[in-house]
C-alpha atoms as a PDB file:
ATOM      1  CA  UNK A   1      -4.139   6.048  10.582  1.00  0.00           C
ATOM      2  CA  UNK A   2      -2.087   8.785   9.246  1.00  0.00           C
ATOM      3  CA  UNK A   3      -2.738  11.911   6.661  1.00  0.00           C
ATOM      4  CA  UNK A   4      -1.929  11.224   2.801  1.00  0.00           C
ATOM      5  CA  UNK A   5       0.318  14.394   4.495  1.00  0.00           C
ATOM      6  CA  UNK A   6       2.221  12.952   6.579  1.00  0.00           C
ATOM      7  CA  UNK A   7       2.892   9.665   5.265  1.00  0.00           C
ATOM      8  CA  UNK A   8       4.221  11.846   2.093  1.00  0.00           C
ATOM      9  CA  UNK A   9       5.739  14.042   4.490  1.00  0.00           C
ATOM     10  CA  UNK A  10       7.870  10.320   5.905  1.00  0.00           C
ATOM     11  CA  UNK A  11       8.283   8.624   2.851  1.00  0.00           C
ATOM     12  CA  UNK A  12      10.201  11.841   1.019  1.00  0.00           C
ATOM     13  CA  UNK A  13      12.137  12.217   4.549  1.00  0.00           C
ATOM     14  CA  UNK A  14      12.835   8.556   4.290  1.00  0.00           C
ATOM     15  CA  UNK A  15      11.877   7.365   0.807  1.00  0.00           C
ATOM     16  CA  UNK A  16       9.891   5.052  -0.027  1.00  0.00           C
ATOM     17  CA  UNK A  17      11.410   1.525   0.371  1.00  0.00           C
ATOM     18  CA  UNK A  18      10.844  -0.432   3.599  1.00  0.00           C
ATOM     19  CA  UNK A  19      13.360   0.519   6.299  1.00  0.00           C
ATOM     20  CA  UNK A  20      13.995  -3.202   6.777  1.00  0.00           C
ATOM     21  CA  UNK A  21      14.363  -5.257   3.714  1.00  0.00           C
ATOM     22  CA  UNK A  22      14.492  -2.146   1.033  1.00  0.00           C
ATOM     23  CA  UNK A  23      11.871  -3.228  -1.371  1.00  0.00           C
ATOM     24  CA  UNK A  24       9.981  -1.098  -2.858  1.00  0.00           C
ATOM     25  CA  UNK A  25       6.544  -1.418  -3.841  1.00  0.00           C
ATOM     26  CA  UNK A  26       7.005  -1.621  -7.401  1.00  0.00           C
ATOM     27  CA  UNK A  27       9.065  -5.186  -6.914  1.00  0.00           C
ATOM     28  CA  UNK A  28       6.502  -6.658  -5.134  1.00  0.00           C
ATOM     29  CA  UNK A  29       4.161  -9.573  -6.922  1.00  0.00           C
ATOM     30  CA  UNK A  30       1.200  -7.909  -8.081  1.00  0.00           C
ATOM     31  CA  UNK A  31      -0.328 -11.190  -9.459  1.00  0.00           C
ATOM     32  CA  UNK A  32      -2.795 -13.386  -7.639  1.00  0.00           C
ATOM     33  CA  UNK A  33      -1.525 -16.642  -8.544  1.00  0.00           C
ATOM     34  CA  UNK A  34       1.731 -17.872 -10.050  1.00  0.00           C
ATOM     35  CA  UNK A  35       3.271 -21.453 -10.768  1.00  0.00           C
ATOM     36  CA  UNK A  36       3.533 -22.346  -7.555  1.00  0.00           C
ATOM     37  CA  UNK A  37      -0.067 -21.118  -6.334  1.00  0.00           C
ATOM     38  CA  UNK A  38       1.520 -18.171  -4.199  1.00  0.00           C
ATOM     39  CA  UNK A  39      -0.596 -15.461  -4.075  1.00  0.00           C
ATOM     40  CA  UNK A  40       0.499 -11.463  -2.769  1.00  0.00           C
ATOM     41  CA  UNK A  41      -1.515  -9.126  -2.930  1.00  0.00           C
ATOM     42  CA  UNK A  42      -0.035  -6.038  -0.860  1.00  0.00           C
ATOM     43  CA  UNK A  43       0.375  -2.630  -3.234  1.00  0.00           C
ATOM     44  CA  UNK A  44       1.942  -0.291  -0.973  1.00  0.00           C
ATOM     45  CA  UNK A  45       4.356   0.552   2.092  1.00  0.00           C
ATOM     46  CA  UNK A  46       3.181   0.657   5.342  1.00  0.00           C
ATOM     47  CA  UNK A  47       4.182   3.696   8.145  1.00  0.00           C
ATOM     48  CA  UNK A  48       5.323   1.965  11.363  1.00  0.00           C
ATOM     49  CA  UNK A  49       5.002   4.013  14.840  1.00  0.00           C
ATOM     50  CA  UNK A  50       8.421   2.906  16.617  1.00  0.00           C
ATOM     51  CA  UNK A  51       7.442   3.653  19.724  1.00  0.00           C
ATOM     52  CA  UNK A  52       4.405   2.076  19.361  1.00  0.00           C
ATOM     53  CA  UNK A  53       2.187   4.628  20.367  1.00  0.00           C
ATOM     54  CA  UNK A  54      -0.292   4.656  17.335  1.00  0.00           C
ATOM     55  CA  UNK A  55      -1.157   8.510  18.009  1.00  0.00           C
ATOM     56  CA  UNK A  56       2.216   9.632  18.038  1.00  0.00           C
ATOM     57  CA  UNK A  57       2.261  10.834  15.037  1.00  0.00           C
ATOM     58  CA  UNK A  58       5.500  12.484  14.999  1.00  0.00           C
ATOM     59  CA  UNK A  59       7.758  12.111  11.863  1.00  0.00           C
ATOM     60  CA  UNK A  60      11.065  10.452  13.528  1.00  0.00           C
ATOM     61  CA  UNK A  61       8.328   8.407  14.914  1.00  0.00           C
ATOM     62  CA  UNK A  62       7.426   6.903  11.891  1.00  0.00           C
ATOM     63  CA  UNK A  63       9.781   5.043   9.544  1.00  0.00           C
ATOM     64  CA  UNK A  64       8.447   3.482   6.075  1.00  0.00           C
ATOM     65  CA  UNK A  65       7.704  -0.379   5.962  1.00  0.00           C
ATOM     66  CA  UNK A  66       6.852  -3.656   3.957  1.00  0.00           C
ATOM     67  CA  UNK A  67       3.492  -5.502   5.592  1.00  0.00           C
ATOM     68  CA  UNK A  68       5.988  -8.398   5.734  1.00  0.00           C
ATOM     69  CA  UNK A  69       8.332  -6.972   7.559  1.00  0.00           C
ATOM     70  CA  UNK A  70       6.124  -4.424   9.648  1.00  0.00           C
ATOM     71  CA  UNK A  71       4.495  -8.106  10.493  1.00  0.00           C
ATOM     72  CA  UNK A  72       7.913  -9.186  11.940  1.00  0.00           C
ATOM     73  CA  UNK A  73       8.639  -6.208  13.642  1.00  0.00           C
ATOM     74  CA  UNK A  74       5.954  -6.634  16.191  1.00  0.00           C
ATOM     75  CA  UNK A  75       6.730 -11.153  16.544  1.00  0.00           C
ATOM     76  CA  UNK A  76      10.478 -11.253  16.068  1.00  0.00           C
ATOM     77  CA  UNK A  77      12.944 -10.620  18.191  1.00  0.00           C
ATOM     78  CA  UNK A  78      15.670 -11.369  15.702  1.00  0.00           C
ATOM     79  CA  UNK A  79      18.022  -9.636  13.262  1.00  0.00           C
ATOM     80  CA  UNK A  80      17.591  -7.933  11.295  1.00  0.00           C
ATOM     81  CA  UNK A  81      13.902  -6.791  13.716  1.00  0.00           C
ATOM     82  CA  UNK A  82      15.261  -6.703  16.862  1.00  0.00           C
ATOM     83  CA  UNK A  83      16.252  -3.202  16.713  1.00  0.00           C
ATOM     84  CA  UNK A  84      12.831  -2.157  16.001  1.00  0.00           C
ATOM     85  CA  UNK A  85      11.133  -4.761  17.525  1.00  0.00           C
ATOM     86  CA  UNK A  86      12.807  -3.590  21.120  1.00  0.00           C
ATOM     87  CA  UNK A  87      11.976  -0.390  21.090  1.00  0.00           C
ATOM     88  CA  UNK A  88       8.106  -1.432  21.537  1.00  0.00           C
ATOM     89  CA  UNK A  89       6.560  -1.542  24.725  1.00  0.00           C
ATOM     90  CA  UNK A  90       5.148  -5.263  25.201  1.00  0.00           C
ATOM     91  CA  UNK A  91       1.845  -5.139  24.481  1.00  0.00           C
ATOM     92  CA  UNK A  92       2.526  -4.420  20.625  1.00  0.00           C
ATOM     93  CA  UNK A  93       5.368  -6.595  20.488  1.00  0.00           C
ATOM     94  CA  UNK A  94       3.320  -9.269  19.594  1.00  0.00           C
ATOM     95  CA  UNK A  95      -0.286  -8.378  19.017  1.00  0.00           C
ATOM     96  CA  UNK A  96      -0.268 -10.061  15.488  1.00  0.00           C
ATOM     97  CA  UNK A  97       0.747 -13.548  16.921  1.00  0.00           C
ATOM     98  CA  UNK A  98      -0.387 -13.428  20.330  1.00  0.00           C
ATOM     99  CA  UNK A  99       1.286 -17.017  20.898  1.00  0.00           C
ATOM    100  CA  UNK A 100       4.634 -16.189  19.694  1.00  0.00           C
ATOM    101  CA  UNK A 101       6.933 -17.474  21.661  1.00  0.00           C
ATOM    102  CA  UNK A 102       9.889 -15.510  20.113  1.00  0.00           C
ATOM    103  CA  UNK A 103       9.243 -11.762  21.432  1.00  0.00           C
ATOM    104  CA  UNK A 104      11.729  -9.730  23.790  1.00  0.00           C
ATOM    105  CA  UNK A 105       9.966  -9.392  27.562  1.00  0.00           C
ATOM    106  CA  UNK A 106      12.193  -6.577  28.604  1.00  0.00           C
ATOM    107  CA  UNK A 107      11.557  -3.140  28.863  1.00  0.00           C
ATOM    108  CA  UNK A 108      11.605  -0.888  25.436  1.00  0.00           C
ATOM    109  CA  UNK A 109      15.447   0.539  24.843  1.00  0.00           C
ATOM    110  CA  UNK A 110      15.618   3.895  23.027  1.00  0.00           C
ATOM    111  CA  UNK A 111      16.192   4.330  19.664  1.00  0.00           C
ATOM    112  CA  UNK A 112      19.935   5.542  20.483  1.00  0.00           C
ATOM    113  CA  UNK A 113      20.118   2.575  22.498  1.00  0.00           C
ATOM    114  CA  UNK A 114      18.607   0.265  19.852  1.00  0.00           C
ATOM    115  CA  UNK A 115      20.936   1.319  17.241  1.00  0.00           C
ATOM    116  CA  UNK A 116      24.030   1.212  19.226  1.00  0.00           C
ATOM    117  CA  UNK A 117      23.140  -2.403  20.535  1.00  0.00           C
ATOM    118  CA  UNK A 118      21.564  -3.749  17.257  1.00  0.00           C
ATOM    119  CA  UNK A 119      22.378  -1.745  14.369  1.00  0.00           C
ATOM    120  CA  UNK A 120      25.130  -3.504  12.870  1.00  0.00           C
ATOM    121  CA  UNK A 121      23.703  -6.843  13.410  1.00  0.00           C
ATOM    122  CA  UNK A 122      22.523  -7.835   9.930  1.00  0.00           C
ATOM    123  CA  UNK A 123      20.428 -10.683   9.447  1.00  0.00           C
ATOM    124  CA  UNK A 124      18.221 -11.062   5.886  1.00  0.00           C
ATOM    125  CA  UNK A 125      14.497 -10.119   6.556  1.00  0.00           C
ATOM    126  CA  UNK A 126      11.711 -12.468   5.991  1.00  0.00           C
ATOM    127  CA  UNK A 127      10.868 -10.652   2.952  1.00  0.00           C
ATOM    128  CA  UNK A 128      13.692 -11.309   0.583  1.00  0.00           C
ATOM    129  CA  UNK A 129      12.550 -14.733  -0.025  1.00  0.00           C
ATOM    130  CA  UNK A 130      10.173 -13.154  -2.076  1.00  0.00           C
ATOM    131  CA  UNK A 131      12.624 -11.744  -4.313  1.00  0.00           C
ATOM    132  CA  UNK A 132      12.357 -14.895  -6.838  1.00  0.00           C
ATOM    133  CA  UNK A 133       9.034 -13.944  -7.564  1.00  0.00           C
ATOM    134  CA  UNK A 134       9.143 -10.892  -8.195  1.00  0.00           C
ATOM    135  CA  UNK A 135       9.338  -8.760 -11.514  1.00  0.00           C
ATOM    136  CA  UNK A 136      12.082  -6.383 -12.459  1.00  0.00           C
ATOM    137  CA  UNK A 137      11.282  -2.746 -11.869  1.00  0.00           C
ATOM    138  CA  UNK A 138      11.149  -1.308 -15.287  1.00  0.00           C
END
């Protein structure tokens, strides 16, 4: 777990909407049970290590992330993820679903390597189906 410090210290580095799907905490649902019986309950953005090295603390090791998407991260090796997602070494790739069948088995790429092979991919994250629900930021 990171300082209060440092996480301020990312999110004004890198703001404060996930790195991913670029929501923002204040368009998430913040009810417990709508019309359709969906209930969301997160409140705030998430630090993910990249390297996945949960001590490494450093700031360009840390980018700012949606529970959602930080979920996907780790499972998916998919657009718009699989930059991320690569750059883990295998034992965090998927230690949320540990019978995912859908995680890379390579070896981590760099985050130059990552960005050059995957950057441009696009994709829409998970997330964004969430959108609907959501209120407008006012």
């Amino acid at each position: 777990m990171v300082s209060d410090e440092l996480f301020e210290r990312v999110l004004d580095e890198k703001g404060s909407a996930c790195i991913v799907c670029g929501r923002t905490p204040e368009e998430w649902l913040d009810v417990d049970d709508d019309a359709d019986g969906y209930t969301r309950t997160q409140e705030e953005i998430r630090l993910h290590h990249v390297n996945g090295d949960d001590s490494d603390d450093r700031v360009e090791n840390l980018i700012p992330v949606c529970q959602s998407c930080h979920v996907h991260i780790h499972r998916v090796d998919e657009p718009p993820y699989r930059k991320w997602h690569r750059q883990l070494p295998r034992g965090h790739r998927h230690r949320w679903n540990q019978h995912h069948a859908e995680y890379y088995e390579g070896d981590p790429i760099t985050a130059a390597e990552a960005e050059e092979q995957f950057g441009d991919e696009g994709g829409s994250p998970e997330s964004v189906k969430y959108r609907e629900r959501e209120r407008t930021a006012e």
